[in-house]
PDB file of N, CA and C in Angstrom:
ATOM      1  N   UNK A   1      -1.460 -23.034 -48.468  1.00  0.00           N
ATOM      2  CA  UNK A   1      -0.637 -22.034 -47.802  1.00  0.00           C
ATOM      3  C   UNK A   1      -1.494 -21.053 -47.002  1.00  0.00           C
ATOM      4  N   UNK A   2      -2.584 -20.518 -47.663  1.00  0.00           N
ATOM      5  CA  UNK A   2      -3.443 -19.676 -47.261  1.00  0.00           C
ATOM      6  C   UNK A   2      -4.034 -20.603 -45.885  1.00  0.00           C
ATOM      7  N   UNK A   3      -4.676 -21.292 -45.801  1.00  0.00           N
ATOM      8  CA  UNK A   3      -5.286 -22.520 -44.559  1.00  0.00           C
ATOM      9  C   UNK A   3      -3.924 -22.792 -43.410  1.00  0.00           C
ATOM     10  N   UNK A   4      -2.591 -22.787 -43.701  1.00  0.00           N
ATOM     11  CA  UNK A   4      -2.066 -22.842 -42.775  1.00  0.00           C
ATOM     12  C   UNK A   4      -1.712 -21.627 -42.246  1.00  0.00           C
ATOM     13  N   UNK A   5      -1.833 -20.168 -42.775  1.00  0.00           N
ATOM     14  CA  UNK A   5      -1.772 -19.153 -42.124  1.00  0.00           C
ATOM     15  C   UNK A   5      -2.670 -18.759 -41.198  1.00  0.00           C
ATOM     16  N   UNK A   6      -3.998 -18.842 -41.974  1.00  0.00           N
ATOM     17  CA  UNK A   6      -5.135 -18.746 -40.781  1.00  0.00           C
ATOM     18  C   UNK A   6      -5.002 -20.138 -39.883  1.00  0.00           C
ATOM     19  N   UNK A   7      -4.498 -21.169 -40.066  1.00  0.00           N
ATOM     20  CA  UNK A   7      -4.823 -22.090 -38.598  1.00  0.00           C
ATOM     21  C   UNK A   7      -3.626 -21.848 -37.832  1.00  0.00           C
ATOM     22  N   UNK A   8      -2.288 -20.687 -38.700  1.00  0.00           N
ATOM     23  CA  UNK A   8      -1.383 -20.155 -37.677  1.00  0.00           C
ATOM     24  C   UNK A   8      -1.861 -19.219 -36.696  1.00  0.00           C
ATOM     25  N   UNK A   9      -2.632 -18.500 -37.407  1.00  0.00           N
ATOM     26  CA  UNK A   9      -3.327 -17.106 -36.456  1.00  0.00           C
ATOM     27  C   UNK A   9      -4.143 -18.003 -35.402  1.00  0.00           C
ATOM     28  N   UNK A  10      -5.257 -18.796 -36.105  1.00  0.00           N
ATOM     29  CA  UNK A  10      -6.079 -19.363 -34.752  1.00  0.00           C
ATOM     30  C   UNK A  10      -5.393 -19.796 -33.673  1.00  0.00           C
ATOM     31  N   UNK A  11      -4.470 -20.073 -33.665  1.00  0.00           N
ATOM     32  CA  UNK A  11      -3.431 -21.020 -32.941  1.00  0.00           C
ATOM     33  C   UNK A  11      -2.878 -19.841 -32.002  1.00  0.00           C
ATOM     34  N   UNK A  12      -2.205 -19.162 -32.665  1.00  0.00           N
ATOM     35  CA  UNK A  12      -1.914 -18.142 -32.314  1.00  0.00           C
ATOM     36  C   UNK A  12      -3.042 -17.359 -31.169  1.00  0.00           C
ATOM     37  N   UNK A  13      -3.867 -16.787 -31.592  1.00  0.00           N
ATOM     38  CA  UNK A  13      -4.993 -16.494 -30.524  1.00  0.00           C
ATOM     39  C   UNK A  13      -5.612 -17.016 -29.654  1.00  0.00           C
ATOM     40  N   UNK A  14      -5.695 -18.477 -29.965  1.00  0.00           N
ATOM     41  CA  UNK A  14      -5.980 -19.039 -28.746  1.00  0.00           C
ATOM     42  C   UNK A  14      -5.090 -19.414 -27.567  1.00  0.00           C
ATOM     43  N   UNK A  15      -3.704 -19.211 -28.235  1.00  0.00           N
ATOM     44  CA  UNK A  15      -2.758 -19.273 -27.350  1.00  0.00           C
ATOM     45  C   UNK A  15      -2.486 -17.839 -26.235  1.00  0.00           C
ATOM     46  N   UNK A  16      -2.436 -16.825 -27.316  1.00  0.00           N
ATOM     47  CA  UNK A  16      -2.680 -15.767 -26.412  1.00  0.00           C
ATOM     48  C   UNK A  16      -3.880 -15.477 -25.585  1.00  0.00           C
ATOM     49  N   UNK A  17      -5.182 -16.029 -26.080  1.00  0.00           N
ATOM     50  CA  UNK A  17      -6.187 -15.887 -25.112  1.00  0.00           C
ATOM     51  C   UNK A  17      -6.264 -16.757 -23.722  1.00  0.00           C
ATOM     52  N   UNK A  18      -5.781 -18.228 -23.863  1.00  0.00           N
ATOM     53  CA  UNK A  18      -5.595 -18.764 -22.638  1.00  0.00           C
ATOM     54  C   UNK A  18      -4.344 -18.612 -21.744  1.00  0.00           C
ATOM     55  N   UNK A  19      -3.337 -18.182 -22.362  1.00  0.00           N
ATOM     56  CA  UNK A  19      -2.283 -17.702 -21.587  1.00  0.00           C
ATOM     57  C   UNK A  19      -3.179 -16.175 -20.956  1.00  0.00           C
ATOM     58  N   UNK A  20      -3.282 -15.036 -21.256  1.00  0.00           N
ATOM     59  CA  UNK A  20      -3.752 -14.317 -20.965  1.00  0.00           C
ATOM     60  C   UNK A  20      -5.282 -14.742 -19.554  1.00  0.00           C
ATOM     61  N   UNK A  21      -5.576 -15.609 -19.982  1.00  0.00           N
ATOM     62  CA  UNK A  21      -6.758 -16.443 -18.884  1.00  0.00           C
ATOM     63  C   UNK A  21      -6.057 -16.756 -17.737  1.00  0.00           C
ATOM     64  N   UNK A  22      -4.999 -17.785 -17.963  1.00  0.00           N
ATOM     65  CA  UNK A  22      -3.778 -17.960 -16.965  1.00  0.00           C
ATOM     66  C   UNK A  22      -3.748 -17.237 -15.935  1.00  0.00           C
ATOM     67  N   UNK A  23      -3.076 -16.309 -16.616  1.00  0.00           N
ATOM     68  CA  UNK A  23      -2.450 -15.352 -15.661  1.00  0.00           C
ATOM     69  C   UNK A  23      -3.666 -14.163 -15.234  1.00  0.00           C
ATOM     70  N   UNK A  24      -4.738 -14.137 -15.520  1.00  0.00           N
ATOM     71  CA  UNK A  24      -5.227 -13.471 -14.694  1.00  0.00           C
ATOM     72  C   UNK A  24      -6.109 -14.610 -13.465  1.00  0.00           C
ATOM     73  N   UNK A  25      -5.559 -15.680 -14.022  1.00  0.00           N
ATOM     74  CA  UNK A  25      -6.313 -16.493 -12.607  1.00  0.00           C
ATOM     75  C   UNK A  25      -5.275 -16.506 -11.723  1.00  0.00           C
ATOM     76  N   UNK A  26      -4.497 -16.563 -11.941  1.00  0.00           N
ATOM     77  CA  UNK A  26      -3.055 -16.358 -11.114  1.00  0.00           C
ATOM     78  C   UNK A  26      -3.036 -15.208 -10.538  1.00  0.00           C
ATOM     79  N   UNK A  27      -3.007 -14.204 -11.437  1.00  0.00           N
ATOM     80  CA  UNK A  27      -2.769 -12.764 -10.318  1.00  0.00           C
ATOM     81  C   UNK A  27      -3.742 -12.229  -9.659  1.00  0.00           C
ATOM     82  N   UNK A  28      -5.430 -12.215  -9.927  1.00  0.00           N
ATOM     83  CA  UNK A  28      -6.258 -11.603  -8.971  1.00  0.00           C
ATOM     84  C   UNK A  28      -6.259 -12.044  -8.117  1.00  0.00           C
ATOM     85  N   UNK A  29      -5.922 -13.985  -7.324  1.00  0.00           N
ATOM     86  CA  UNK A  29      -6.069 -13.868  -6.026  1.00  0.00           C
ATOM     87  C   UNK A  29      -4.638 -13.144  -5.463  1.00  0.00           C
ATOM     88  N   UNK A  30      -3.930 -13.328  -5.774  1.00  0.00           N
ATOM     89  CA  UNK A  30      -2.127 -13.387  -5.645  1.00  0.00           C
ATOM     90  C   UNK A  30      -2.531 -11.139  -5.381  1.00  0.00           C
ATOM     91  N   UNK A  31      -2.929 -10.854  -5.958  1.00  0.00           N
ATOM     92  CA  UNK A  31      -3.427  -9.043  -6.369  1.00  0.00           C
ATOM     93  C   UNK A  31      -4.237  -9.101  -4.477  1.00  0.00           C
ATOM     94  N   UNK A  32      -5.208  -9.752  -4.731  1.00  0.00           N
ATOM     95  CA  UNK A  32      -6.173  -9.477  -3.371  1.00  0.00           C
ATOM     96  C   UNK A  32      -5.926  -9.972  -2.420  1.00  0.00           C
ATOM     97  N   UNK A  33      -4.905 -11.051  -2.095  1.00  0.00           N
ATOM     98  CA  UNK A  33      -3.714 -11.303  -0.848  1.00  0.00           C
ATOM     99  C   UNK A  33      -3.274  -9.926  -0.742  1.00  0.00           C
ATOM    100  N   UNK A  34      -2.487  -9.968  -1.725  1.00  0.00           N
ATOM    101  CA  UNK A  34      -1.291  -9.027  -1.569  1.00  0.00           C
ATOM    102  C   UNK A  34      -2.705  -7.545  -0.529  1.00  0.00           C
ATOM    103  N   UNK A  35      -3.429  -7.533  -1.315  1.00  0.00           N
ATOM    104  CA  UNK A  35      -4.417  -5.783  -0.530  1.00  0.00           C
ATOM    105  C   UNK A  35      -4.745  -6.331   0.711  1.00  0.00           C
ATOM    106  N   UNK A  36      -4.963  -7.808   0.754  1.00  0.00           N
ATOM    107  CA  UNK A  36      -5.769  -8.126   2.437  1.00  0.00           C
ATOM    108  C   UNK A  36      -4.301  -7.951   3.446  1.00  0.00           C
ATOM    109  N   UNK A  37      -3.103  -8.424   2.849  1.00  0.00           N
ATOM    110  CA  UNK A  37      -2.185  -8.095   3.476  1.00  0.00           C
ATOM    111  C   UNK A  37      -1.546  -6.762   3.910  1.00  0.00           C
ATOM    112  N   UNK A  38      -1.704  -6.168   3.016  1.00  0.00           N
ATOM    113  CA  UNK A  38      -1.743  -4.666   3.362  1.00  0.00           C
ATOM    114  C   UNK A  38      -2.792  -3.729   4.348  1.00  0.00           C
ATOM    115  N   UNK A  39      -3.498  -4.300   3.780  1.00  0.00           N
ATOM    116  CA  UNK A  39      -4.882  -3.789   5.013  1.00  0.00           C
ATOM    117  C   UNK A  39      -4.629  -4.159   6.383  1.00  0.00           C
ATOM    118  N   UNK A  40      -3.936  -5.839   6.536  1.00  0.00           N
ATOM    119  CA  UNK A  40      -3.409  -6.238   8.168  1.00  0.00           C
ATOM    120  C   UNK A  40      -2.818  -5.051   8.505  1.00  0.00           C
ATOM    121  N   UNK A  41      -1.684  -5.046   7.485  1.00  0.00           N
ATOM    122  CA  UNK A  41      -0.405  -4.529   8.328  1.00  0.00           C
ATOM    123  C   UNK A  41      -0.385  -3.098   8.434  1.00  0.00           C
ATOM    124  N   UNK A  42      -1.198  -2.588   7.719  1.00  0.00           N
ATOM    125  CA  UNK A  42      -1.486  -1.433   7.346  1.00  0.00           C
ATOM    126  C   UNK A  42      -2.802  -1.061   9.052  1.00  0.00           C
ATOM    127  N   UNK A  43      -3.696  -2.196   9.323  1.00  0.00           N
ATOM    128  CA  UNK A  43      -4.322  -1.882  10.567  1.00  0.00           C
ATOM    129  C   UNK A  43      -3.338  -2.146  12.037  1.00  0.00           C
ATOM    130  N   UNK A  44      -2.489  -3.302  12.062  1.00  0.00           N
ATOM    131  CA  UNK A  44      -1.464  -3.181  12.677  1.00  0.00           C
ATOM    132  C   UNK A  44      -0.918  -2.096  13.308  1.00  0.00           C
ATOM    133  N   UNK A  45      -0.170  -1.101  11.903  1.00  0.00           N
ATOM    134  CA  UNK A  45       0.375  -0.361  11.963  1.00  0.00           C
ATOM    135  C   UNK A  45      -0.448   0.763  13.014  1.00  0.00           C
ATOM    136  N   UNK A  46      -1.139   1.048  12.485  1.00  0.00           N
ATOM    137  CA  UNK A  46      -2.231   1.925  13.073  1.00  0.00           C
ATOM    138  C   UNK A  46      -2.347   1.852  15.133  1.00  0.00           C
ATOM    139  N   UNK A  47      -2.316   0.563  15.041  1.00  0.00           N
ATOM    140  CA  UNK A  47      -2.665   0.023  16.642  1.00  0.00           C
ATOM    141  C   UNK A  47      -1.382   0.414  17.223  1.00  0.00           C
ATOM    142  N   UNK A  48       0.120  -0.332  16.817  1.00  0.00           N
ATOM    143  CA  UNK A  48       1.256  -0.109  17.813  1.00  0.00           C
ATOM    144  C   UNK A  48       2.265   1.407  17.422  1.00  0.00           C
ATOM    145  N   UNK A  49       1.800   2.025  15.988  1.00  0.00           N
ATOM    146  CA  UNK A  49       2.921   3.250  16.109  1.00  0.00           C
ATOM    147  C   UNK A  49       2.211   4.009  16.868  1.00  0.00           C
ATOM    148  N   UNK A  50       3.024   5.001  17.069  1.00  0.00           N
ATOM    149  CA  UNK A  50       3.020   6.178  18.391  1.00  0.00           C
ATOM    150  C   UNK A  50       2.330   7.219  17.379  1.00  0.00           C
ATOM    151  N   UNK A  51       1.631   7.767  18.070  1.00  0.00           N
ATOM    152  CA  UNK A  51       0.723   9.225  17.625  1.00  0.00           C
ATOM    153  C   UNK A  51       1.691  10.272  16.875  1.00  0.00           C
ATOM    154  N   UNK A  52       1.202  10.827  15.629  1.00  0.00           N
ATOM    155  CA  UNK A  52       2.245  11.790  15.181  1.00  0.00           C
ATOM    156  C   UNK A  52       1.824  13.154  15.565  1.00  0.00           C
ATOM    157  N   UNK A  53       2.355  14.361  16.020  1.00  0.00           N
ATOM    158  CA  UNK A  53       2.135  15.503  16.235  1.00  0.00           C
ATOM    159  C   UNK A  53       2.017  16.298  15.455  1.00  0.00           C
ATOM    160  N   UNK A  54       1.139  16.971  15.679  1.00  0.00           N
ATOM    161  CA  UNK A  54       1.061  18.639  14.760  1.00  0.00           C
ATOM    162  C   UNK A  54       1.772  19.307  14.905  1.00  0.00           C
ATOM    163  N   UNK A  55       2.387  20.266  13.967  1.00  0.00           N
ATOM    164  CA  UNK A  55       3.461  21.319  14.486  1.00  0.00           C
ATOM    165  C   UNK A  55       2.791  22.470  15.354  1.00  0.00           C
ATOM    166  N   UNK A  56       1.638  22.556  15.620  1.00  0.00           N
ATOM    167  CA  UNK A  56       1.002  23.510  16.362  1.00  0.00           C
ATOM    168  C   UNK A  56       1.318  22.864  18.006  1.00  0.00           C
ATOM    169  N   UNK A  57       0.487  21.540  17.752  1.00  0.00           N
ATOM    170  CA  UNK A  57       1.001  20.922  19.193  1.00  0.00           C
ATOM    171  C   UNK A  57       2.287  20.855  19.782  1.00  0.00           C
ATOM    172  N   UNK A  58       3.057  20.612  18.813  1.00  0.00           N
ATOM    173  CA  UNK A  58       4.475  20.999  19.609  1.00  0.00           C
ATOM    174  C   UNK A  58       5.023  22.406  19.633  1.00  0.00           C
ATOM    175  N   UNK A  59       4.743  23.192  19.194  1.00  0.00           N
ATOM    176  CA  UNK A  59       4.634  24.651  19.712  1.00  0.00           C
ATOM    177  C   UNK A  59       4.326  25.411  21.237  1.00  0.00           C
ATOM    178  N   UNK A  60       2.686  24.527  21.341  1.00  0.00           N
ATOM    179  CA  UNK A  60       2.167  24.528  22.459  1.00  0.00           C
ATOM    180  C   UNK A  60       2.626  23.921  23.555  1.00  0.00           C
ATOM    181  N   UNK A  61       2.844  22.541  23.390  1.00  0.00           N
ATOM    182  CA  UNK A  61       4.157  21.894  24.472  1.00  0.00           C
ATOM    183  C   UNK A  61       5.040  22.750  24.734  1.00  0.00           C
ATOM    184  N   UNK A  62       5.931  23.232  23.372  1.00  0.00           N
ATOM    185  CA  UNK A  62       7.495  23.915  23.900  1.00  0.00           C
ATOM    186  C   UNK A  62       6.688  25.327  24.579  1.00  0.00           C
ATOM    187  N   UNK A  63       5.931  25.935  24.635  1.00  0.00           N
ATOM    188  CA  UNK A  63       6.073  27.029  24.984  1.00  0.00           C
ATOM    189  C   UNK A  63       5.307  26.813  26.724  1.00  0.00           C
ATOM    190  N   UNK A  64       4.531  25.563  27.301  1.00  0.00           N
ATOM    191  CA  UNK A  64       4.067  25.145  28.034  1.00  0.00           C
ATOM    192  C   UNK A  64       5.696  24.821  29.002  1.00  0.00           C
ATOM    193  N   UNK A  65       6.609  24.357  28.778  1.00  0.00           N
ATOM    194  CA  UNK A  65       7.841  23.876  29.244  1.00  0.00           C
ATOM    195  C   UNK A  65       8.588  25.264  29.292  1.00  0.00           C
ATOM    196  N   UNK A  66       8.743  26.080  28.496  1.00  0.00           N
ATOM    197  CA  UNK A  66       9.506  27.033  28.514  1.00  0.00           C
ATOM    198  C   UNK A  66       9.005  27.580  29.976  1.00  0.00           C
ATOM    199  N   UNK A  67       7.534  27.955  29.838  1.00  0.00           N
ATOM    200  CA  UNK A  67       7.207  29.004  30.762  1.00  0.00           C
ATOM    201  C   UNK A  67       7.440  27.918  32.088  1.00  0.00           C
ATOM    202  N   UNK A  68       7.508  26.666  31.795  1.00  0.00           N
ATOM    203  CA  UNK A  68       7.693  25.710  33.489  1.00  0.00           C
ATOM    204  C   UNK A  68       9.280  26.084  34.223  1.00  0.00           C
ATOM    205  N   UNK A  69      10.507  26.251  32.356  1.00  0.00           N
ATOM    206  CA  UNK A  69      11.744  26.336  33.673  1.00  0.00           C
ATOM    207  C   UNK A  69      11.812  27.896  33.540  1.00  0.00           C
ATOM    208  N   UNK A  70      11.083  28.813  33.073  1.00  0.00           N
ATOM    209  CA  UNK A  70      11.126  30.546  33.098  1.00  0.00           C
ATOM    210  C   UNK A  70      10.425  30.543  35.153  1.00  0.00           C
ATOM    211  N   UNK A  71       9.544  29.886  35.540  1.00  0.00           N
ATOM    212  CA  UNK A  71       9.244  29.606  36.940  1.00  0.00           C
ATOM    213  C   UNK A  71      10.048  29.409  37.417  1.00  0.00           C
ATOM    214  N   UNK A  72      11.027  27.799  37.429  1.00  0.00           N
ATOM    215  CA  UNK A  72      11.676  27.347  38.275  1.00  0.00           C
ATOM    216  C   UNK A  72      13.562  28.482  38.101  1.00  0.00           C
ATOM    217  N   UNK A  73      13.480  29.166  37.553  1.00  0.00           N
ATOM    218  CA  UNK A  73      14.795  30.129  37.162  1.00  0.00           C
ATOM    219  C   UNK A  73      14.268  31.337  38.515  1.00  0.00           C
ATOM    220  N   UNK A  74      12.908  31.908  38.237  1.00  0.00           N
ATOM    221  CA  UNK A  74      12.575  33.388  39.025  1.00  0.00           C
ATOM    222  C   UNK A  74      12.183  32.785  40.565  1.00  0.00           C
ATOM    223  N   UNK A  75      12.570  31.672  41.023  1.00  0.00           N
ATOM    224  CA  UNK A  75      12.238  31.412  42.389  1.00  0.00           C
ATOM    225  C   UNK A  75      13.333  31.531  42.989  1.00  0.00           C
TER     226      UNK A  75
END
């Protein structure tokens, strides 16, 4: 009884140790796709979105436009 408990446990652990092997052969490349893919799209991204503004810069715009139609009003 005692011999089939411990060759339950061995069994047992080696099952969890190669399942556990498994799946990390499975997920680190499946893990480092997934980051190289992110890094594309993530450099992608970078190339075709449009520039984001500072709220200072658009301050400076609006008050650059203001004073353009405060001109075209006093002529």
């Amino acid at each position: 009884m005692i011999c089939d408990l411990y060759e339950l446990k061995v069994m047992k652990d080696s099952t969890k140790n190669s399942s556990f092997v498994i799946m990390t052969e499975l997920f680190c490349p499946a893990f480092n796709m997934a980051v190289n893919t992110g890094k594309a799209t993530m450099d992608e991204w970078q190339k075709y979105a449009p520039a984001f503004y500072d709220f200072s810069d658009v301050l400076k715009k609006a008050e650059e436009l203001y004073s353009f139609v405060n001109k075209k009003e006093t002529k």
